[in-house]
Each structure stands twice: as structure tokens, then as C-alpha cells.
Protein backbone atom coordinates (compact mmCIF):
# COMPACT_ATOMS: atom_id res chain seq x y z
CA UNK A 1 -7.54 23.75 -4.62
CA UNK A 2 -5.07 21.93 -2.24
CA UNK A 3 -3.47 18.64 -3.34
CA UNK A 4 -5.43 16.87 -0.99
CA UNK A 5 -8.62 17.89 -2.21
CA UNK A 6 -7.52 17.30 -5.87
CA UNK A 7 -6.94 13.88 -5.02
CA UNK A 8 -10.29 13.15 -2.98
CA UNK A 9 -11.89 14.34 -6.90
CA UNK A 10 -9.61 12.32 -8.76
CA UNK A 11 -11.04 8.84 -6.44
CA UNK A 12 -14.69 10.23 -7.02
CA UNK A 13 -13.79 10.82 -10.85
CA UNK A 14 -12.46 7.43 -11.03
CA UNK A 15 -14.89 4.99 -8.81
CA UNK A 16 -16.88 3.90 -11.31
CA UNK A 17 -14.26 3.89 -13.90
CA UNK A 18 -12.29 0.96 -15.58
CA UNK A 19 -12.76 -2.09 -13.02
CA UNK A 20 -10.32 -4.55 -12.57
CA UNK A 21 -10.54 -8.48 -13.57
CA UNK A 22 -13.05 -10.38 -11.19
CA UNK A 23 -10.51 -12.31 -9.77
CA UNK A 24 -8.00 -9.00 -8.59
CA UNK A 25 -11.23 -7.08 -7.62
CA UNK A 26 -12.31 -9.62 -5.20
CA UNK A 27 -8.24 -10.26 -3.70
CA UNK A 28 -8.19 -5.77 -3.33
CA UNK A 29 -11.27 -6.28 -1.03
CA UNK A 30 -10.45 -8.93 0.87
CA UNK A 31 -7.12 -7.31 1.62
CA UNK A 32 -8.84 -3.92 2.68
CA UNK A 33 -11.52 -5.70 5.12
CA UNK A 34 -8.18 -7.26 6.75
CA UNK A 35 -5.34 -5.35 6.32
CA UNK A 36 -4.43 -1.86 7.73
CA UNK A 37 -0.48 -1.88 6.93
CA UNK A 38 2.11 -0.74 4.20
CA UNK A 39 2.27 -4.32 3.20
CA UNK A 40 5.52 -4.04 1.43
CA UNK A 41 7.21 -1.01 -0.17
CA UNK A 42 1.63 1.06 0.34
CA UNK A 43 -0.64 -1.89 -0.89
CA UNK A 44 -4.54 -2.31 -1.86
CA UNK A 45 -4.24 -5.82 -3.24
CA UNK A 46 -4.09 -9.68 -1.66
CA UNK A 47 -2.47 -10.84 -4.73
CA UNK A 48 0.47 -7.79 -4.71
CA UNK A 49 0.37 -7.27 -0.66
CA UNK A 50 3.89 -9.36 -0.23
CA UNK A 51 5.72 -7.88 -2.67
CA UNK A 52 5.34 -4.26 -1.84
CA UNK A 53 7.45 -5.03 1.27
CA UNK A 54 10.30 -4.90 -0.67
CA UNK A 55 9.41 -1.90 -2.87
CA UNK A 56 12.48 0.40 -1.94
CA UNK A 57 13.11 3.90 -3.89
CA UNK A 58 16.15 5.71 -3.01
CA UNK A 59 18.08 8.64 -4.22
CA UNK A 60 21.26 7.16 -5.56
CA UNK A 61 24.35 9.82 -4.12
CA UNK A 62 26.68 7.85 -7.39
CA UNK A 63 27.86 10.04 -10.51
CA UNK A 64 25.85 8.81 -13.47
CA UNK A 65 28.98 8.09 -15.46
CA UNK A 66 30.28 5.69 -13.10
CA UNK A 67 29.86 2.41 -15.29
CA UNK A 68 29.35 0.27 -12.35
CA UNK A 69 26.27 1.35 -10.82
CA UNK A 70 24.54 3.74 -13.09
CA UNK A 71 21.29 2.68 -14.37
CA UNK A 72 19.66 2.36 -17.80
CA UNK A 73 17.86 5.75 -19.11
CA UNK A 74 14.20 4.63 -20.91
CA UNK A 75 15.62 6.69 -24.06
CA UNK A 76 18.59 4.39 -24.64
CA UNK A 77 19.13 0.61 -23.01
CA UNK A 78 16.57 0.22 -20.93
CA UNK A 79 17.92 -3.51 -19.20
CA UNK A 80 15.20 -6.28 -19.01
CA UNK A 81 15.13 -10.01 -19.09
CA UNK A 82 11.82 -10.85 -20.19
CA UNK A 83 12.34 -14.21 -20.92
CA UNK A 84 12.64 -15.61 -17.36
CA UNK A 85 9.84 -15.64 -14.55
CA UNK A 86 12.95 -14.55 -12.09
CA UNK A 87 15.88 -12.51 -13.96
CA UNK A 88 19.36 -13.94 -13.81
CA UNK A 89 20.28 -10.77 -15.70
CA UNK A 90 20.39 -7.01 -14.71
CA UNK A 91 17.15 -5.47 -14.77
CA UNK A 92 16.73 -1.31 -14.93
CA UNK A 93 14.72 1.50 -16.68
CA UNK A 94 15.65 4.80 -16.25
CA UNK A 95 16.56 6.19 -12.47
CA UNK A 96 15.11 2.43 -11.05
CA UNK A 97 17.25 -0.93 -10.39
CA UNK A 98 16.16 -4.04 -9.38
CA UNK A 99 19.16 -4.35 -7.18
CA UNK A 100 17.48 -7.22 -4.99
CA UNK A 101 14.87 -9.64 -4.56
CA UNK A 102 13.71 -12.71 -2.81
CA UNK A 103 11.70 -15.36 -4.55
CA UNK A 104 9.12 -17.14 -2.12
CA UNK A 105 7.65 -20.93 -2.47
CA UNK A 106 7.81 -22.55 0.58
CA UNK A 107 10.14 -20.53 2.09
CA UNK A 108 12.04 -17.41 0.93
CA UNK A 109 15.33 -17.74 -0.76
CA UNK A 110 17.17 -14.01 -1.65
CA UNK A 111 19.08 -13.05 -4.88
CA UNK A 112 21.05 -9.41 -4.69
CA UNK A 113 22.96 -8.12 -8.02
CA UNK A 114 26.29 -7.80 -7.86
CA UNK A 115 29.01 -6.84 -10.32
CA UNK A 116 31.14 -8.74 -10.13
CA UNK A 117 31.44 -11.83 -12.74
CA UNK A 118 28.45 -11.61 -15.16
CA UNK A 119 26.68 -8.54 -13.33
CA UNK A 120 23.58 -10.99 -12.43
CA UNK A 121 22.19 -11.81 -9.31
CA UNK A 122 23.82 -13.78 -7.04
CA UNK A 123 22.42 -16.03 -4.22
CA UNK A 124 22.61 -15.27 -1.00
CA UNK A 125 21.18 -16.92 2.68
CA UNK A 126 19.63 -13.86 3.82
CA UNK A 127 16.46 -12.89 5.89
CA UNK A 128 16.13 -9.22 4.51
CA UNK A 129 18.12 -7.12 1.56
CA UNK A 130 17.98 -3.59 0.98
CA UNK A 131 20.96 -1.64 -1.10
CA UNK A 132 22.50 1.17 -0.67
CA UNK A 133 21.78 4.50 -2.65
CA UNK A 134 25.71 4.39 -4.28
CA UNK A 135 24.60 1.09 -4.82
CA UNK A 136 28.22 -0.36 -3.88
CA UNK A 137 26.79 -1.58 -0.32
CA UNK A 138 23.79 -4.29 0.37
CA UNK A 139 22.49 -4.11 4.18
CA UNK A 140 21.51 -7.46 4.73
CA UNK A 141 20.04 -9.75 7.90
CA UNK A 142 20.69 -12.50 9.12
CA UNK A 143 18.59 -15.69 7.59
CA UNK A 144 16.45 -16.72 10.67
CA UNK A 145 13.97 -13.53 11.68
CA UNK A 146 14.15 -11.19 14.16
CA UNK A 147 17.95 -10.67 13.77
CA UNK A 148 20.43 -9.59 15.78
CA UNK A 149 23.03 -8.27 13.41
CA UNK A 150 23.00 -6.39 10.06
CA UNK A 151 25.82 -8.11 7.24
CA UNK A 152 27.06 -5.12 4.96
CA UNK A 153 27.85 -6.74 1.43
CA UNK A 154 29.85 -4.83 -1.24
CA UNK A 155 27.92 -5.64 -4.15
CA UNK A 156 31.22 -4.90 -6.57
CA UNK A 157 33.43 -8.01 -4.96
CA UNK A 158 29.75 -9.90 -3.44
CA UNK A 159 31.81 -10.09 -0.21
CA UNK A 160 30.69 -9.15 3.20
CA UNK A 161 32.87 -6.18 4.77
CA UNK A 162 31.33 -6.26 8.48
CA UNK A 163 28.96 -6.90 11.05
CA UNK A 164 26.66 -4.17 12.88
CA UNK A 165 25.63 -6.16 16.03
CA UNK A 166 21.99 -4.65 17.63
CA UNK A 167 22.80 -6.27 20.58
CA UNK A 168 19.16 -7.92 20.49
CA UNK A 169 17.49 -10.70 18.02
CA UNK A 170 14.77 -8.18 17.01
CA UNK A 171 15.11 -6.74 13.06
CA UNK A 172 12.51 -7.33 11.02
CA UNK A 173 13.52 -4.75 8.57
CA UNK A 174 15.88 -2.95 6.89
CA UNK A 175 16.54 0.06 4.88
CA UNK A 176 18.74 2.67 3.92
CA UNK A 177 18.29 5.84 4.14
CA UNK A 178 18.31 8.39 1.17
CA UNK A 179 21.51 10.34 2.47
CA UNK A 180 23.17 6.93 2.66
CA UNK A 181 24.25 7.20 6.01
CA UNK A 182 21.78 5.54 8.06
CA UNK A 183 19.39 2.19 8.37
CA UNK A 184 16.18 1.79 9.65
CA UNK A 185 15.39 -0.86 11.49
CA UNK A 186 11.87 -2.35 12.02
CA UNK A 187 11.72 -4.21 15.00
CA UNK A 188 9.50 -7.36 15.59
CA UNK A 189 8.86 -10.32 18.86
CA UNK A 190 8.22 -12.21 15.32
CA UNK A 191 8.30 -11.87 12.07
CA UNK A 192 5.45 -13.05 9.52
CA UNK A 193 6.83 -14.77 6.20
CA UNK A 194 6.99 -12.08 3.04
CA UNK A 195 4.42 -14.27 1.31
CA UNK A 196 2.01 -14.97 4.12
CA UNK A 197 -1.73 -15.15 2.61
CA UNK A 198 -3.72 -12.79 3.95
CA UNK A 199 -6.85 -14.91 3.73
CA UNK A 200 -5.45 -17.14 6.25
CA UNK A 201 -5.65 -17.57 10.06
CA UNK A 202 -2.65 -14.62 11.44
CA UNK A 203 -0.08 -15.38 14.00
CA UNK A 204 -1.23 -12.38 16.87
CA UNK A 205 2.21 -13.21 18.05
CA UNK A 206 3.82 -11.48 15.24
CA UNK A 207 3.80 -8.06 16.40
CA UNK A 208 5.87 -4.72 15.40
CA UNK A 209 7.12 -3.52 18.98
CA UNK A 210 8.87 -0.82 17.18
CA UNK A 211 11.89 0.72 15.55
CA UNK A 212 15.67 1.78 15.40
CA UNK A 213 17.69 3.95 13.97
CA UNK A 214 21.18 2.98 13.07
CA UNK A 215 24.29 5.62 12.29
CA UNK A 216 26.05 3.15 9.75
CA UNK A 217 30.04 4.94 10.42
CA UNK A 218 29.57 4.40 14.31
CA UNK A 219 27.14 1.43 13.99
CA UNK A 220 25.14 2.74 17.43
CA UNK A 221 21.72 1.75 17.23
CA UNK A 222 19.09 4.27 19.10
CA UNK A 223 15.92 2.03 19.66
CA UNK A 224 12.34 3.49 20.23
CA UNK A 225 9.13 1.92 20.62
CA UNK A 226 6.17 2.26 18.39
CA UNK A 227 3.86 -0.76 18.78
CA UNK A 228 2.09 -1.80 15.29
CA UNK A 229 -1.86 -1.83 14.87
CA UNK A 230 -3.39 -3.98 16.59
CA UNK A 231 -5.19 -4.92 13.43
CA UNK A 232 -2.28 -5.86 11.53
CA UNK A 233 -1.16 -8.43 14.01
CA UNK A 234 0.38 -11.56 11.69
CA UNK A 235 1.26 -9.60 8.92
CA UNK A 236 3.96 -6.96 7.88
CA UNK A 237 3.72 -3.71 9.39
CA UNK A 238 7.39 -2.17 8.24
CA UNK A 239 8.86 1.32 8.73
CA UNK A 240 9.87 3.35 5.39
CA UNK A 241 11.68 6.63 5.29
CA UNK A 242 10.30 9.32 3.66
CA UNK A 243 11.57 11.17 0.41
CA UNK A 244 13.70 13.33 2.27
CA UNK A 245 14.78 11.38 4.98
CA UNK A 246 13.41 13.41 7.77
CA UNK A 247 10.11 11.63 8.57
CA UNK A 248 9.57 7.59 8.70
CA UNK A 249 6.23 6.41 7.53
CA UNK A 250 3.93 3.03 7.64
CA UNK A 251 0.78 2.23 5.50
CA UNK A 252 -2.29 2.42 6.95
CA UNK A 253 -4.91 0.46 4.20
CA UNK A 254 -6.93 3.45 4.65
CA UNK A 255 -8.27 5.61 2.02
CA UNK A 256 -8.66 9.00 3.90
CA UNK A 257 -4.62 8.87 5.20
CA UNK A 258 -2.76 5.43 3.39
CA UNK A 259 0.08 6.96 4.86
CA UNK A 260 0.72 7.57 8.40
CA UNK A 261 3.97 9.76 9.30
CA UNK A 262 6.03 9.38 12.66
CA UNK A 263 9.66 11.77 13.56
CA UNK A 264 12.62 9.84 14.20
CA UNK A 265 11.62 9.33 17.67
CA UNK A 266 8.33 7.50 16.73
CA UNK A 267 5.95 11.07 17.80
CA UNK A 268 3.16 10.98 15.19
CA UNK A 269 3.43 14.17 12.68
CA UNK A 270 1.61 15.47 9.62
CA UNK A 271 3.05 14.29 5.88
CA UNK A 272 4.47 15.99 3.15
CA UNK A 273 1.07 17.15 1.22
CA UNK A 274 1.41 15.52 -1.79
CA UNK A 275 3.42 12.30 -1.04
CA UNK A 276 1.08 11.38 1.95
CA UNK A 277 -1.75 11.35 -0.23
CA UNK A 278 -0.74 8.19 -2.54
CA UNK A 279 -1.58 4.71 -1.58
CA UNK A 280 0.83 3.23 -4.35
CA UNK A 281 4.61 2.67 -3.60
CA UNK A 282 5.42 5.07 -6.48
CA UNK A 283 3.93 7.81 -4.69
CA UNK A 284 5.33 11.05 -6.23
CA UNK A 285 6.76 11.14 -9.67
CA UNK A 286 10.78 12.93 -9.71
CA UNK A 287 9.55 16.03 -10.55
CA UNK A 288 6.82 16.44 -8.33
CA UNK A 289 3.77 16.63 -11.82
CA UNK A 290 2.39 13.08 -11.20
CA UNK A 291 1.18 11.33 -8.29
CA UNK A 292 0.47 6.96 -8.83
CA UNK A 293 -2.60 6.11 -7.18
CA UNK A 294 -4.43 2.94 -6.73
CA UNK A 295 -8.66 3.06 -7.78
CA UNK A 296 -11.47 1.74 -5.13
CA UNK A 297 -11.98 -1.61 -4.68
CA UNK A 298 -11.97 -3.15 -8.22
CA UNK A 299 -10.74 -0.11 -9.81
CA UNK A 300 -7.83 0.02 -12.35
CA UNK A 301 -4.63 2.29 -10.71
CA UNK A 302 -4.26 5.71 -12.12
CA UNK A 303 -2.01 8.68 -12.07
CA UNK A 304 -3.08 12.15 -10.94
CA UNK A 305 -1.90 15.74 -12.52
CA UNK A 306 -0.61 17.49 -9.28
CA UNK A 307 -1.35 21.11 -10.61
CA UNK A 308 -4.60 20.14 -12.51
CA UNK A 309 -6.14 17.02 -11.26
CA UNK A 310 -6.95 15.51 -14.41
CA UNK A 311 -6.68 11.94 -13.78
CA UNK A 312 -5.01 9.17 -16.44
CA UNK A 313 -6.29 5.09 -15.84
CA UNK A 314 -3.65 2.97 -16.45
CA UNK A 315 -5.53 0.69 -18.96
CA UNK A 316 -2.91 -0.30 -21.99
CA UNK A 317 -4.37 -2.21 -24.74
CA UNK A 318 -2.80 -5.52 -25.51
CA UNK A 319 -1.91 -8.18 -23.11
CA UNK A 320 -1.00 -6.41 -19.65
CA UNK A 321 -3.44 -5.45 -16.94
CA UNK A 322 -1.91 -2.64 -14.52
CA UNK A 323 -2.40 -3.88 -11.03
CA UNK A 324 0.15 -1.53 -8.70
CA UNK A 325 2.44 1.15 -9.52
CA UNK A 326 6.01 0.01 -8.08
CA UNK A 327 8.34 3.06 -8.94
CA UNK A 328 8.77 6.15 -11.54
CA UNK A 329 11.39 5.66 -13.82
CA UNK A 330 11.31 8.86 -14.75
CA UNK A 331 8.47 11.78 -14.95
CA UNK A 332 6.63 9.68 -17.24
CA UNK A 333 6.92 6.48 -16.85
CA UNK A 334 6.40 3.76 -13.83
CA UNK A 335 7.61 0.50 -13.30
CA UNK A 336 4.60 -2.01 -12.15
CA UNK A 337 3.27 -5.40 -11.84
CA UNK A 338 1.28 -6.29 -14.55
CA UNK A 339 -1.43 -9.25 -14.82
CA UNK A 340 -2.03 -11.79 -18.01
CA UNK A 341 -5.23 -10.55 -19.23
CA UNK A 342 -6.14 -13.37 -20.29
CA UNK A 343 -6.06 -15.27 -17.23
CA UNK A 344 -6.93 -11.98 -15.14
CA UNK A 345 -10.69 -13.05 -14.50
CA UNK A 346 -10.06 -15.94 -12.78
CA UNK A 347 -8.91 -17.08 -9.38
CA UNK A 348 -5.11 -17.26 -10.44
CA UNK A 349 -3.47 -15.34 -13.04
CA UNK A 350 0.41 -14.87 -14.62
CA UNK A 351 1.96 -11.51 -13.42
CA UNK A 352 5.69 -10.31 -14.47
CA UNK A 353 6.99 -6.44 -13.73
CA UNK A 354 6.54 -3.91 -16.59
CA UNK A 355 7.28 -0.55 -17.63
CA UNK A 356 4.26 1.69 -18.23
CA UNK A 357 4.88 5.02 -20.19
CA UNK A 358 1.86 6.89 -18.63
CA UNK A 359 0.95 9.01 -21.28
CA UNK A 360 -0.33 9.11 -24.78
CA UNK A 361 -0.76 5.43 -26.19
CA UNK A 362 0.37 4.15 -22.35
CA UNK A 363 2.99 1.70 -24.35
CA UNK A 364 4.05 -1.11 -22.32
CA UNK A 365 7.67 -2.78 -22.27
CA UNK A 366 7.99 -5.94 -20.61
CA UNK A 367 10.88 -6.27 -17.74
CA UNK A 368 10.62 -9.92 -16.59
CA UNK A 369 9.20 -13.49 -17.77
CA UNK A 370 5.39 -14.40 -16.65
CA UNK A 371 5.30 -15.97 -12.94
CA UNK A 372 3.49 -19.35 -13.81
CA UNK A 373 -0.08 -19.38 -12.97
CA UNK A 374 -0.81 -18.70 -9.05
CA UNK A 375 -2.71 -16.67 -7.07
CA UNK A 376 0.00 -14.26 -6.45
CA UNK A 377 3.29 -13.13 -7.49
CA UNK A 378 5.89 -15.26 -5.90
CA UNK A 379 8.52 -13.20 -6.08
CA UNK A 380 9.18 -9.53 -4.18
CA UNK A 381 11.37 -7.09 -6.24
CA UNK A 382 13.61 -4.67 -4.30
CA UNK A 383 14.06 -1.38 -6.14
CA UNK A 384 16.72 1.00 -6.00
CA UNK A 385 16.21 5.00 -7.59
CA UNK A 386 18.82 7.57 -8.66
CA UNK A 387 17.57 10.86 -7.63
């Protein structure tokens, strides 16, 4: 049985299976009636579609003993600061740091860590963030979206080295690409806010006209044009590389293909098998076993055996409620948002980011403070994975 078809049984096994809280049932379907787009790093729920934008996983190209950039392994000291709705300290488990992330009330304000000082995360007036796989170098826009030039920040000194000017106000976007050599570039007329509610009335001027890709040595930028769904007009409709770097992809909000896969000139192509099937910004565990997926509407997220099919609900007992799979820290265990269960039934809820050990007793070890109580998380993380 292909991995496609083990998949389609895994959604039939699970549709009736462990629904979600009323209140994050009802936000997944409102999103899916509205919303055909990767809404941040490959979304299914209002409540989490902001903050998958910034869900980045790249290979890191560092040595592991290099004290300034390696991460925390989840068998030793795992890095959290649970005590604080934003961190000020490093956050890590295993291959995956939170190297980034913007925290959104009104407007947007973005925090990148930086080790210089305490190691902690350092303010910064930025429209975009994304780090580098050495995680020595930020790529970072300009404040006011589209922009026209990309800042490159080296996170060990938080001091900007140069400028790569587009020669156009039109980045949306960007990130880098797993071989470290490259950017992509989503390219907008305008730009809807990372925390725009999707129940609200869009902006159909905020359109994706397309994309670029940017050789960071030479800093040429080779633009192409690939005009976002129609549907998806006043919200988010980025670019993300694939795991290998040779395909780009966008979310769809589909359940049949959540992924939809373009070359590097924006011609349409088929996906990897197993990676185009998940709907979750995890996607594919390291070693290829497990594969996060999100349930129907109202359904808890799960992970699916690639060789067997057997499917495992994320449902821990105690206070957490899984609501999306972020990133694998390693083979067995994901980094998520989790909701307060017991505020999860109602219209507004406490979330915070979590690591989930998959198997067994599915033991959950808090990574950040509870957001207050709100409708959404107001924060978007930006993670950054060793290969």
C-alpha cells in the first residue's frame, strides 16, 4: 500500500475519533470554509492560522559541538522558559530552536536570539525574520511590508553585516534555504498583518503576485510570477522550500493535496510522496517513520506509522490539549501548541508551545508560559532544525 493511500485510512480511522474542545472545533471549520493557504509554516485552525507563518524547519550545516549554536538534545538540557507567556530566555529541544519570533497585539513587534550578552532574544524593528541553518546569520526585512531590501544580521555580535537590495518594494517573505545559500522570497502588491482574523472582512488587495529566488554570495535576485489563489486574497499565501531544497511549496487548506509543489521557476510539479501528504508544519519526522497530521474538522492531530499506518492521537492526559504539530525534535517527539484544557471549550482559551513525546504515555514538557486568555495565540514562533 502506497503512502498516500495509508494516509487516506489513517483520516477515515481517525474521523470519528477524539474531537477537539467546542471552541477549537468550531475556529478549524471556519478556517477551512475560508482559507485555502499554508497559513504560516500548513494550517487547519483559525486560532493557530497566524502562527504557522513563521513555522520554519531547516537543516542546520553547524558541527554539533560548536557551543554557540548547537541545540539542546531531549535526553539531556532540553532549554525552556516556561514561566513567561513570551521567552526572554533560549528556548530548544532536541534538533529545533526557537531562533525567532514576533509577538502581535496591535501591531507586530519581532524578537530574534542572539548570543551575544545573555543569549536571549533581542528586539529588533523588523517586518519578517527567518535564520539561517548555521544559525550565525538572521535574513531579515525591512519594518514597513512589501520590502525592498533584505538586512542580514549576525546573530553572534546582533549587528547587521549588509544590505541585499531587490530593486523593488515587493517581499513579503523570507526564508532560507536548507543548503544555506539561498532565500526565498514571497512577493506581495500588499501584505496582510501575521495576526489578521480570518473571520473578518479580507483586503482583495493583498495579493501574492509571486516569488524570487535570491543567490545570497552574489545577492542577484531572479523573480518569477506565480499569482496566489484567488481565494486566499487578504490573507497569507507564503512560499516554503521543500526538505531538500529542490521544490518550493504553498498550502492549499485542502484535504486531498494540503500541499501544492511548484520548481524553482514557479511550473507546478508532483511532491515528494510522503511529505506532500501532511497538512501539519511538522510534516515528516527525521527519519522518515512518522508523519504529523492534523484530524477532520474537530478532530484531535495525530501521527501516522509510514511503513504500517497505524495511527497514534495526540491526546496526553493532564492539562494540555494538542492543537498543531509545529516541528520534530527528534523521531519521537514534536514540538506543538498546546491549549489550557480547562478553558479549551470555550470561545477563548490559554495556549503556550510544548513538547509532545509521541509515544507510550505521550508525556508532555512545557516550553513557554500560558498566552493570557484570547482567542488565539498572539505570538508566532520561528523554528530553526539541525538536520
Amino acid at each position: 500500500m502506497s503512502t498516500e493511500e495509508l494516509v487516506k485510512d489513517a483520516l477515515g480511522a481517525v474521523a470519528d475519533q477524539a474531537r477537539l474542545p467546542t471552541g477549537v472545533a468550531q475556529a478549524a471549520w471556519r478556517q477551512r470554509t475560508r482559507m485555502r493557504i499554508r497559513r504560516a509554516a500548513t494550517t487547519a485552525a483559525a486560532l493557530v492560522a497566524a502562527v504557522t507563518v513563521g513555522v520554519i524547519t531547516v537543516p542546520s550545516l553547524v558541527a554539533r559541538e560548536d557551543p554557540e549554536v548547537a541545540t539542546s538534545r531531549i535526553g539531556g538540557d532540553t532549554a525552556a522558559d516556561p514561566g513567561r507567556s513570551t521567552p526572554v530566555e533560549r528556548v530548544a529541544a532536541g534538533r529545533v530552536t526557537l531562533t525567532a519570533y514576533a509577538s502581535c497585539e496591535h501591531s507586530c513587534s519581532w524578537y530574534l536570539l542572539t548570543h551575544a550578552g545573555t543569549g536571549g532574544y533581542t528586539h529588533g524593528r523588523w517586518g519578517w525574520i527567518d535564520v539561517a541553518p548555521s544559525g550565525r546569520t538572521a535574513a531579515v526585512l525591512e519594518e514597513t511590508l512589501p520590502a525592498r531590501r533584505i538586512g542580514l544580521v549576525d546573530t553572534t555580535a546582533a549587528r547587521l553585516r549588509r544590505w541585499i537590495d531587490l530593486g523593488r518594494a515587493v517581499a513579503g517573505r523570507v526564508a532560507w534555504s536548507p543548503d544555506g545559500k539561498r532565500l526565498l522570497v514571497t512577493t506581495y502588491d500588499h501584505v496582510p498583518g501575521l495576526l489578521a482574523d480570518p473571520a473578518g472582512e479580507p483586503d482583495t488587495r493583498q495579493v501574492r503576485t509571486g516569488f524570487a529566488i535570491v543567490d545570497v554570495n552574489s545577492g542577484k535576485a531572479t523573480f518569477h510570477d506565480l499569482p496566489g489563489d484567488p481565494d486566499s486574497a487578504g490573507l497569507r499565501n507564503d512560499l516554503l522550500w521543500s526538505r531538500d531544497g529542490s521544490l518550493i511549496w504553498e498550502n492549499t487548506g485542502a484535504r486531498q493535496e494540503p500541499r501544492k509543489y511548484y520548481d524553482l521557476t514557479g511550473r507546478s510539479r508532483p511532491g515528494p510522496a510522503q511529505e506532500s501528504s501532511s497538512d501539519q508544519p511538522a510534516g515528516l519526522s527525521p527519519n522518515g517513520s512518522r508523519l504529523a497530521m492534523g484530524g477532520r474538522s474537530g478532530s484531535a492531530p495525530f501521527v501516522v506509522d509510514v511503513d504500517s499506518g497505524d495511527t497514534t492521537l495526540l491526546e496526553p492526559p493532564g492539562d494540555h490539549v494538542i492543537v498543531q504539530s509545529l516541528a520534530w525534535a527528534d523521531d519521537t517527539h514534536l514540538i506543538a501548541w498546546a491549549q489550557d484544557r480547562a478553558t479549551a471549550d470555550s470561545s477563548k482559551s490559554r495556549y503556550r508551545l510544548v513538547l509532545v513525546d509521541v509515544t507510550g504515555k505521550q508525556e508532555v514538557t512545557p516550553l513557554t508560559g500560558w498566552t493570557g486568555t484570547l482567542s488565539r495565540p498572539n505570538w508566532m514562533p520561528v523554528l530553526t532544525t539541525e538536520p
